[in-house]
PDB file of N, CA and C in Angstrom:
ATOM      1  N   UNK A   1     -54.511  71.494 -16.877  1.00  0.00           N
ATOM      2  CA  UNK A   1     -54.669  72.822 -16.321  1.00  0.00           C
ATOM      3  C   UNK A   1     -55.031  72.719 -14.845  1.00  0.00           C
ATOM      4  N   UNK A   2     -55.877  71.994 -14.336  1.00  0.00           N
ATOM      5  CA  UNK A   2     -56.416  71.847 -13.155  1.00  0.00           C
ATOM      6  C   UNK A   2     -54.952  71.677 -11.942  1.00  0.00           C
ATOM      7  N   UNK A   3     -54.421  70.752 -12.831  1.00  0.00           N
ATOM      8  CA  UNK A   3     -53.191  70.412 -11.974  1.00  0.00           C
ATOM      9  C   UNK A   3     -52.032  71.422 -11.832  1.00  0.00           C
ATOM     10  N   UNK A   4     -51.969  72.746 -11.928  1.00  0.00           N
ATOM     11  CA  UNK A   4     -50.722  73.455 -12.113  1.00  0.00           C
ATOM     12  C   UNK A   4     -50.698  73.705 -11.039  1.00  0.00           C
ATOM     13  N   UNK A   5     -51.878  73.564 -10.118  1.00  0.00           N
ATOM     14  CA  UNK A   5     -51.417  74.339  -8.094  1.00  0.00           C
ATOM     15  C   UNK A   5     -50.425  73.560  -8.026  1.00  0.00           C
ATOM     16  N   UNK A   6     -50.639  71.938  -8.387  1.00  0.00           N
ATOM     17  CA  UNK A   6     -49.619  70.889  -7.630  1.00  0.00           C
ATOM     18  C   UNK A   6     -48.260  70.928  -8.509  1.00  0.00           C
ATOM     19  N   UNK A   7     -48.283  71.122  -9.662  1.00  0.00           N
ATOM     20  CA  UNK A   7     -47.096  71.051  -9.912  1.00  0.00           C
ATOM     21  C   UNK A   7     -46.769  72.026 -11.833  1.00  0.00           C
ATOM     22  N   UNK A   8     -46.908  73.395 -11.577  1.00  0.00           N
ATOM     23  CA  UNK A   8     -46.751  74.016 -12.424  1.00  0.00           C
ATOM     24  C   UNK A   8     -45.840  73.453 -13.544  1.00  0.00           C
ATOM     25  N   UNK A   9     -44.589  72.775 -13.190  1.00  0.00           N
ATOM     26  CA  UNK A   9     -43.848  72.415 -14.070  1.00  0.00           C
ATOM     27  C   UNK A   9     -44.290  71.107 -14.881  1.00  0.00           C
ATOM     28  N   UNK A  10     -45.047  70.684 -14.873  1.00  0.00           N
ATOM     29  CA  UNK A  10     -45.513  69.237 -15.156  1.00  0.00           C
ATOM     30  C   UNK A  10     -46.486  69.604 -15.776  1.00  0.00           C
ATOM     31  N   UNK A  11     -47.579  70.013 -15.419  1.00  0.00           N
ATOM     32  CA  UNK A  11     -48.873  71.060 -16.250  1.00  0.00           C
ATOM     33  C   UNK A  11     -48.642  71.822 -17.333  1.00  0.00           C
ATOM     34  N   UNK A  12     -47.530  72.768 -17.143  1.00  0.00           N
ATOM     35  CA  UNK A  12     -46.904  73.465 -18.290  1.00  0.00           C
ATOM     36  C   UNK A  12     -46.756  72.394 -19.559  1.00  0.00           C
ATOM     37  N   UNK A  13     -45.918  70.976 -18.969  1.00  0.00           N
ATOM     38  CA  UNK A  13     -45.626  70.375 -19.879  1.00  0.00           C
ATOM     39  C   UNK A  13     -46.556  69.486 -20.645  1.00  0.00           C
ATOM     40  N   UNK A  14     -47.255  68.698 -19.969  1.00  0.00           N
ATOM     41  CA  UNK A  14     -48.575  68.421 -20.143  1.00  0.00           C
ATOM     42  C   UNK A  14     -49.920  69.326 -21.354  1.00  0.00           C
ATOM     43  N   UNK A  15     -49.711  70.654 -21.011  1.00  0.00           N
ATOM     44  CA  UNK A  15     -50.261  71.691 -21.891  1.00  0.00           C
ATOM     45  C   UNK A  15     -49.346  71.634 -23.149  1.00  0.00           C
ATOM     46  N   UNK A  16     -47.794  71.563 -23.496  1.00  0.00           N
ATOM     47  CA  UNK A  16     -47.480  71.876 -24.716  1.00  0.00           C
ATOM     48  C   UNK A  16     -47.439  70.309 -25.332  1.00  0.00           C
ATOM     49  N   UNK A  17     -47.482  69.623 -24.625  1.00  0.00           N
ATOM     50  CA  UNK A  17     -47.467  67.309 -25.202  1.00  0.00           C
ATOM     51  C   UNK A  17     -49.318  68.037 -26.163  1.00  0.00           C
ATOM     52  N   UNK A  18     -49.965  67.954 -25.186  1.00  0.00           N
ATOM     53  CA  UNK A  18     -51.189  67.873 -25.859  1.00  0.00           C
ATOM     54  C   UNK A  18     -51.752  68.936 -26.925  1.00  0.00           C
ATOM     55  N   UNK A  19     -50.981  70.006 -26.974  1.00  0.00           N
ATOM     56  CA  UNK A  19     -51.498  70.668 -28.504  1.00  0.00           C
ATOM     57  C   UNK A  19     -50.068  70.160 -29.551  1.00  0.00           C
ATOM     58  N   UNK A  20     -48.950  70.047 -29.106  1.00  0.00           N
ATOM     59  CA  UNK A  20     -48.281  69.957 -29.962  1.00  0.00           C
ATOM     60  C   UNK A  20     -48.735  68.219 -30.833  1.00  0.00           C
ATOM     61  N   UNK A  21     -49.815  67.744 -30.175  1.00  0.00           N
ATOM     62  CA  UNK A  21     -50.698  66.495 -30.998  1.00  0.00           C
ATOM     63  C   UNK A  21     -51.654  66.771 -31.277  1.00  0.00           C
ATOM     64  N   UNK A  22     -51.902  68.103 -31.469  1.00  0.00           N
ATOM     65  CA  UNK A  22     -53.425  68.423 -31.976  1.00  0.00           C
ATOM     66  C   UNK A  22     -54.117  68.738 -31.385  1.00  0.00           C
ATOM     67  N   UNK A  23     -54.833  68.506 -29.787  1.00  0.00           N
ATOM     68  CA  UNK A  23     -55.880  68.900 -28.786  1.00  0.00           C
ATOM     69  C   UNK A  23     -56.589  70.021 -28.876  1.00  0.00           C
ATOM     70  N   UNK A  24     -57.674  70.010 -29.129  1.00  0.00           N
ATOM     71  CA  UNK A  24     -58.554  71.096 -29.247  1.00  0.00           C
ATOM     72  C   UNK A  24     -58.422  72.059 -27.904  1.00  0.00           C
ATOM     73  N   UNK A  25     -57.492  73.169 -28.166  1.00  0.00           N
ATOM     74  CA  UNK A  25     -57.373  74.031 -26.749  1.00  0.00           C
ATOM     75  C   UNK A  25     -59.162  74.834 -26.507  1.00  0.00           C
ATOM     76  N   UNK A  26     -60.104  74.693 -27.337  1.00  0.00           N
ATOM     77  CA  UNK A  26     -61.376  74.781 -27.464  1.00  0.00           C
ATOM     78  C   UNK A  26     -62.219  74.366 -26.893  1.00  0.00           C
ATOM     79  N   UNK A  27     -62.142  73.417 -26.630  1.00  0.00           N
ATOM     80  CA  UNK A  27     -63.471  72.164 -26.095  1.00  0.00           C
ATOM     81  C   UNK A  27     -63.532  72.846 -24.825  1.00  0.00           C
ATOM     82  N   UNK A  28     -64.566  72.564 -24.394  1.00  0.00           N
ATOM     83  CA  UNK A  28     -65.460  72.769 -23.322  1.00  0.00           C
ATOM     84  C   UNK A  28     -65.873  71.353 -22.574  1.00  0.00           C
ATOM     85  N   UNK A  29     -65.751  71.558 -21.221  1.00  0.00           N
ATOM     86  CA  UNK A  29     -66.020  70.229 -20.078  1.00  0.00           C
ATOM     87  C   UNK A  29     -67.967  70.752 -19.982  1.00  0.00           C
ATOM     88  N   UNK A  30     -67.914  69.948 -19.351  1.00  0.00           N
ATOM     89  CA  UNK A  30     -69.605  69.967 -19.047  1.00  0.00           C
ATOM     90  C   UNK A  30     -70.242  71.058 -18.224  1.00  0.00           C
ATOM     91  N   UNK A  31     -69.155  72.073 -17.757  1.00  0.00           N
ATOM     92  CA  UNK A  31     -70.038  72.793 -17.231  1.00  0.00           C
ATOM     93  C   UNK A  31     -69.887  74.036 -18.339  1.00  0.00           C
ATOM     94  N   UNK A  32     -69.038  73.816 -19.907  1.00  0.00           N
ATOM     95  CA  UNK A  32     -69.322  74.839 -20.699  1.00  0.00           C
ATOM     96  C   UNK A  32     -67.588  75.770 -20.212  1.00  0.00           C
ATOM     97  N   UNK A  33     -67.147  75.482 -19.792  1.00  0.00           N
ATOM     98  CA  UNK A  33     -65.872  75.854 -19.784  1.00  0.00           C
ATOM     99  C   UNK A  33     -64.407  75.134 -20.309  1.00  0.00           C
ATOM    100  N   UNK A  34     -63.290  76.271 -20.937  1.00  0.00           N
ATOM    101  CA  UNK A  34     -62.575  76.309 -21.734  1.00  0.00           C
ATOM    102  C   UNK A  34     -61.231  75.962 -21.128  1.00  0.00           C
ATOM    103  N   UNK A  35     -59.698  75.233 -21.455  1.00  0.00           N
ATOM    104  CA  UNK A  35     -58.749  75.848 -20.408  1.00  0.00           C
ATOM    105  C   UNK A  35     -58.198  76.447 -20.538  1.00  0.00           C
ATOM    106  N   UNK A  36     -58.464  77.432 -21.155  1.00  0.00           N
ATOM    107  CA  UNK A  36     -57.924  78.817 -20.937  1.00  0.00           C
ATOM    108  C   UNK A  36     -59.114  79.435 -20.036  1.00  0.00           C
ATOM    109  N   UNK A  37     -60.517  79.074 -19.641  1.00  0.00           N
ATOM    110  CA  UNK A  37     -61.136  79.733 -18.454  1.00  0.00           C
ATOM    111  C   UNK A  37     -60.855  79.144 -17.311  1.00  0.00           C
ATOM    112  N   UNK A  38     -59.933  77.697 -17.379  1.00  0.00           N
ATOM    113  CA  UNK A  38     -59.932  77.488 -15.998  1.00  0.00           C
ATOM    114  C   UNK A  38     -58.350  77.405 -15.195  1.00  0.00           C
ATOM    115  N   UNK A  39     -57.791  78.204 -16.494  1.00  0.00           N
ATOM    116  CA  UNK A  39     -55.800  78.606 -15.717  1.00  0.00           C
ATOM    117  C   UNK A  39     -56.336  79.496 -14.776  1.00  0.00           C
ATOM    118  N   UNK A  40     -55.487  79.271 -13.581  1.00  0.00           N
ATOM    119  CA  UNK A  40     -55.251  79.856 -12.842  1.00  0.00           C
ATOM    120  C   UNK A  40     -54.369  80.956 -13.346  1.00  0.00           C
ATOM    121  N   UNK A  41     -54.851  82.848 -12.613  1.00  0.00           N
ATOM    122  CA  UNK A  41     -54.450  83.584 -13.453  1.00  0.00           C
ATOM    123  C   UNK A  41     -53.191  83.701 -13.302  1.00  0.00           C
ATOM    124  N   UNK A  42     -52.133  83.633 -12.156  1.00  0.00           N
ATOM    125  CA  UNK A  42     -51.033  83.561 -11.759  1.00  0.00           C
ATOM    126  C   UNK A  42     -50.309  82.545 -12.861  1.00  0.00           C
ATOM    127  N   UNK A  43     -50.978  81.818 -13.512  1.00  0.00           N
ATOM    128  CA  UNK A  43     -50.050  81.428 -14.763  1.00  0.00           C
ATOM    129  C   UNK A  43     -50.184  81.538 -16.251  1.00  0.00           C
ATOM    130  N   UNK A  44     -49.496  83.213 -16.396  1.00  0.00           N
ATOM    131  CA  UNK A  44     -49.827  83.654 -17.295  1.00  0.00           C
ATOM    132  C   UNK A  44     -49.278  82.666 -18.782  1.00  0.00           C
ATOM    133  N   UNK A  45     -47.903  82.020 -18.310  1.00  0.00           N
ATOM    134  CA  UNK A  45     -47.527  81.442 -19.568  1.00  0.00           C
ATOM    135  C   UNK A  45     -48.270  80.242 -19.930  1.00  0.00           C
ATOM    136  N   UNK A  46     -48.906  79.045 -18.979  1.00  0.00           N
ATOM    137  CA  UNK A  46     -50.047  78.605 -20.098  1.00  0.00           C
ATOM    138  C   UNK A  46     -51.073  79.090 -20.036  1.00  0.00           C
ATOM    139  N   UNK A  47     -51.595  80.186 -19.830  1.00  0.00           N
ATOM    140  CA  UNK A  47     -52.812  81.201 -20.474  1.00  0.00           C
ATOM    141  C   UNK A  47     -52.099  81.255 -21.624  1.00  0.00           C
ATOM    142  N   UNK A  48     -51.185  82.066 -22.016  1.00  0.00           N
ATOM    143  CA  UNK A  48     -50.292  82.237 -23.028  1.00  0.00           C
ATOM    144  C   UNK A  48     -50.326  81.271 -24.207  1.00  0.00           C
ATOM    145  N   UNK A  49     -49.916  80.090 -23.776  1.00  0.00           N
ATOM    146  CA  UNK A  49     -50.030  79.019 -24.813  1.00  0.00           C
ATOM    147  C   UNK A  49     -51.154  78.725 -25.264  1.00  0.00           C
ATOM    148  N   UNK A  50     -52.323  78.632 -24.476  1.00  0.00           N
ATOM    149  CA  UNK A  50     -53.533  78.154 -24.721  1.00  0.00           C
ATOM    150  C   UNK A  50     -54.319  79.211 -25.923  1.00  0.00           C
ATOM    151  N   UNK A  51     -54.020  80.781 -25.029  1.00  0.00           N
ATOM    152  CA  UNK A  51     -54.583  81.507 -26.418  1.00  0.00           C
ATOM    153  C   UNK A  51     -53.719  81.561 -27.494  1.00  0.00           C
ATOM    154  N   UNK A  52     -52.790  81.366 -27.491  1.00  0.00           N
ATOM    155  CA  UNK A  52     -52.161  81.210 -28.653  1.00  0.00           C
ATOM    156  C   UNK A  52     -52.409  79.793 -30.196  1.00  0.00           C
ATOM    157  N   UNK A  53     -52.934  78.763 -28.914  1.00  0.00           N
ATOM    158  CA  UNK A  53     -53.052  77.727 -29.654  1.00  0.00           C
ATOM    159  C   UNK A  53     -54.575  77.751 -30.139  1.00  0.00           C
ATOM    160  N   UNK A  54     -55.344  78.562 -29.281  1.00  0.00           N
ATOM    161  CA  UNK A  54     -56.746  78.638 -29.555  1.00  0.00           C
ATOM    162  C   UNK A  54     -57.189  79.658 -31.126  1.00  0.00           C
ATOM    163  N   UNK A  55     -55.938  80.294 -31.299  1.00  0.00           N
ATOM    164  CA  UNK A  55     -55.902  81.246 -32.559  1.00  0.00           C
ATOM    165  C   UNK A  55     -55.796  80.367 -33.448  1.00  0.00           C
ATOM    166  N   UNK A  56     -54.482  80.017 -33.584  1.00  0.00           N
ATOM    167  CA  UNK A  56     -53.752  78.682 -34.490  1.00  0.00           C
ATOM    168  C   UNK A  56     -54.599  77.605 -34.826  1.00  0.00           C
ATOM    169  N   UNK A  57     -55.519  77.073 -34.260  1.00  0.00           N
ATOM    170  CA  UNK A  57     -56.428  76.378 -34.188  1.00  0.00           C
ATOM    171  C   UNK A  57     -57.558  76.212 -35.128  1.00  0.00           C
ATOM    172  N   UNK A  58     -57.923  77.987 -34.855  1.00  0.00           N
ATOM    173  CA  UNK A  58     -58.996  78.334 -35.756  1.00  0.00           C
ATOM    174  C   UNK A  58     -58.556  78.972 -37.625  1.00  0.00           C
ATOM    175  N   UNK A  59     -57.197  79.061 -37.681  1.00  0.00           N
ATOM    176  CA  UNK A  59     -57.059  79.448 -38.663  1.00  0.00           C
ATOM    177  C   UNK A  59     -57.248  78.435 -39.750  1.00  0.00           C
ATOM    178  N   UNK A  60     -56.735  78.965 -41.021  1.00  0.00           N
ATOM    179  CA  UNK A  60     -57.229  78.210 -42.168  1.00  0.00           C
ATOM    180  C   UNK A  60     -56.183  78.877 -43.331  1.00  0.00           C
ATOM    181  N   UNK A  61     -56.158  78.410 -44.392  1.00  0.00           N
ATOM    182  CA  UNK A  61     -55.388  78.931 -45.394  1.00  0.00           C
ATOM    183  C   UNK A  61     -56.041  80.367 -45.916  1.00  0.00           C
ATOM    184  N   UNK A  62     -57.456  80.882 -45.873  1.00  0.00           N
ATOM    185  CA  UNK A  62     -57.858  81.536 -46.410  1.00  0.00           C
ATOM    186  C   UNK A  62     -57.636  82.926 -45.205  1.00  0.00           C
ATOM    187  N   UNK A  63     -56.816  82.576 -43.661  1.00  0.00           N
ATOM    188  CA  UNK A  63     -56.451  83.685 -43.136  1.00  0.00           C
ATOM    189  C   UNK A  63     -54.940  84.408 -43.427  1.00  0.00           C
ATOM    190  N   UNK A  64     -54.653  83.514 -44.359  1.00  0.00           N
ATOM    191  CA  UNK A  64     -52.764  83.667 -44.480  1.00  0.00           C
ATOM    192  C   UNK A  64     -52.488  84.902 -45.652  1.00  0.00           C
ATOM    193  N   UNK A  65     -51.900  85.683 -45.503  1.00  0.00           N
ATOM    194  CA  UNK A  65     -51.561  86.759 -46.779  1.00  0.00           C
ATOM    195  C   UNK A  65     -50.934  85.991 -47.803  1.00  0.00           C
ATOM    196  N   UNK A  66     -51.492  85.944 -48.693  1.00  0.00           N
ATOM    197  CA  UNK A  66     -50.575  85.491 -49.843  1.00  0.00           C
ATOM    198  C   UNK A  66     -49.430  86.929 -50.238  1.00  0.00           C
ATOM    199  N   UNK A  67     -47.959  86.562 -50.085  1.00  0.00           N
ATOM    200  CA  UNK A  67     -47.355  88.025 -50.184  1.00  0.00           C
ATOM    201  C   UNK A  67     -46.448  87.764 -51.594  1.00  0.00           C
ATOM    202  N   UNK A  68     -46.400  86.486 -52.246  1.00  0.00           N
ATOM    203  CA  UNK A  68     -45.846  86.170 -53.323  1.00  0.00           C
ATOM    204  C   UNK A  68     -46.414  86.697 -54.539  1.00  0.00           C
ATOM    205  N   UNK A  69     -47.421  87.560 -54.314  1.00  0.00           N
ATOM    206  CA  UNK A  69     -47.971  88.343 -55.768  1.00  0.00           C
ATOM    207  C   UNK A  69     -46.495  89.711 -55.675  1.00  0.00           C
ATOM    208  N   UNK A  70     -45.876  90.053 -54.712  1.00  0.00           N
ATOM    209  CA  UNK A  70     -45.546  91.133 -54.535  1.00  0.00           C
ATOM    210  C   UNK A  70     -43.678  90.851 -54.567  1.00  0.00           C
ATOM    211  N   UNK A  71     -42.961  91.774 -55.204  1.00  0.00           N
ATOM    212  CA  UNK A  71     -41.626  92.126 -54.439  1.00  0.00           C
ATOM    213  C   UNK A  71     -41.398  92.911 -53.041  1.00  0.00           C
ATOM    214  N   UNK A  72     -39.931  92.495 -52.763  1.00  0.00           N
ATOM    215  CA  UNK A  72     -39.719  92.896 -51.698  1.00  0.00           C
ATOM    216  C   UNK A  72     -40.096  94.395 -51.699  1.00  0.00           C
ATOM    217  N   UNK A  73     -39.884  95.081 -52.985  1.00  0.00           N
ATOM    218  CA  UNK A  73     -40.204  96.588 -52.728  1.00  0.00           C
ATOM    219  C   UNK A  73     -41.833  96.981 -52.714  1.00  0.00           C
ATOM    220  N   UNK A  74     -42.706  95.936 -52.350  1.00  0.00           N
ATOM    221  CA  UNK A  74     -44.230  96.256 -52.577  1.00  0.00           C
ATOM    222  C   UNK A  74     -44.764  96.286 -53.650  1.00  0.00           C
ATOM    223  N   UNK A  75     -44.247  96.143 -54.866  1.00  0.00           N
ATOM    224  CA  UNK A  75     -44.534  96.067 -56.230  1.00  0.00           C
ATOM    225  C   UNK A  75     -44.916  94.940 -56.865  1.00  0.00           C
ATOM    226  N   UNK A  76     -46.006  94.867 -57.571  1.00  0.00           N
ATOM    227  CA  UNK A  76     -46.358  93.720 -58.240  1.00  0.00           C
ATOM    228  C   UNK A  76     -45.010  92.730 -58.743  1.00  0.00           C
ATOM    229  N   UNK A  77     -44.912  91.461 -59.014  1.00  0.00           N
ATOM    230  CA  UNK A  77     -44.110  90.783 -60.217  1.00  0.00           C
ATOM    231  C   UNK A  77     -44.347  90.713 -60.939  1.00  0.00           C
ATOM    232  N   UNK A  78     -45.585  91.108 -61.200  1.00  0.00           N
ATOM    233  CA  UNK A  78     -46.004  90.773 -63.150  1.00  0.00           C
ATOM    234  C   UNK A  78     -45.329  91.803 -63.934  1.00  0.00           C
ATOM    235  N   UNK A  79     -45.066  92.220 -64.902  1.00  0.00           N
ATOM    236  CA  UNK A  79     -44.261  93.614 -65.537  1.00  0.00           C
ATOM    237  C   UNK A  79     -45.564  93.768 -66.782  1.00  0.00           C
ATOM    238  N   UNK A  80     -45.900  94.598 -66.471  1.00  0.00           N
ATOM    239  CA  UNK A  80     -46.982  94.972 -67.849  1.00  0.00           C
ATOM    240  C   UNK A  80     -46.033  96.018 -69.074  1.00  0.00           C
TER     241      UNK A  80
END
């Protein structure tokens, strides 16, 4: 992130190498900041990625709809 003045295109890429291996878009450096607090705002698309990955991150199976109880028409599958 630090590096996108010098070369946005390289940073960008750099940002999607390291979550697409997992990287905690979370962690905090020592002064307690995030990188998504330290994009520069002029680059909205890895702000973009970062909160996006910072969601993804935190989820879990128990945030996912289970929608397989249901038919396409909203109706249970069980038939009583």
């Amino acid at each position: 992130v630090q590096y996108a003045n010098e070369d946005h295109e390289m940073a960008d890429a750099m940002v999607e190498l390291l979550l697409a291996g997992g990287a905690n878009p979370q962690i905090e450096n020592r002064n307690k900041l995030t990188p998504v607090m330290l994009v520069n705002p002029k680059y909205q698309d890895i702000k973009a990625k970062l909160e996006e990955a910072s969601v993804s991150y935190n989820m879990d199976d128990s945030d996912i709809a289970n929608d397989d109880e249901f038919d396409d028409d909203g109706s249970s599958s069980e038939e009583e």
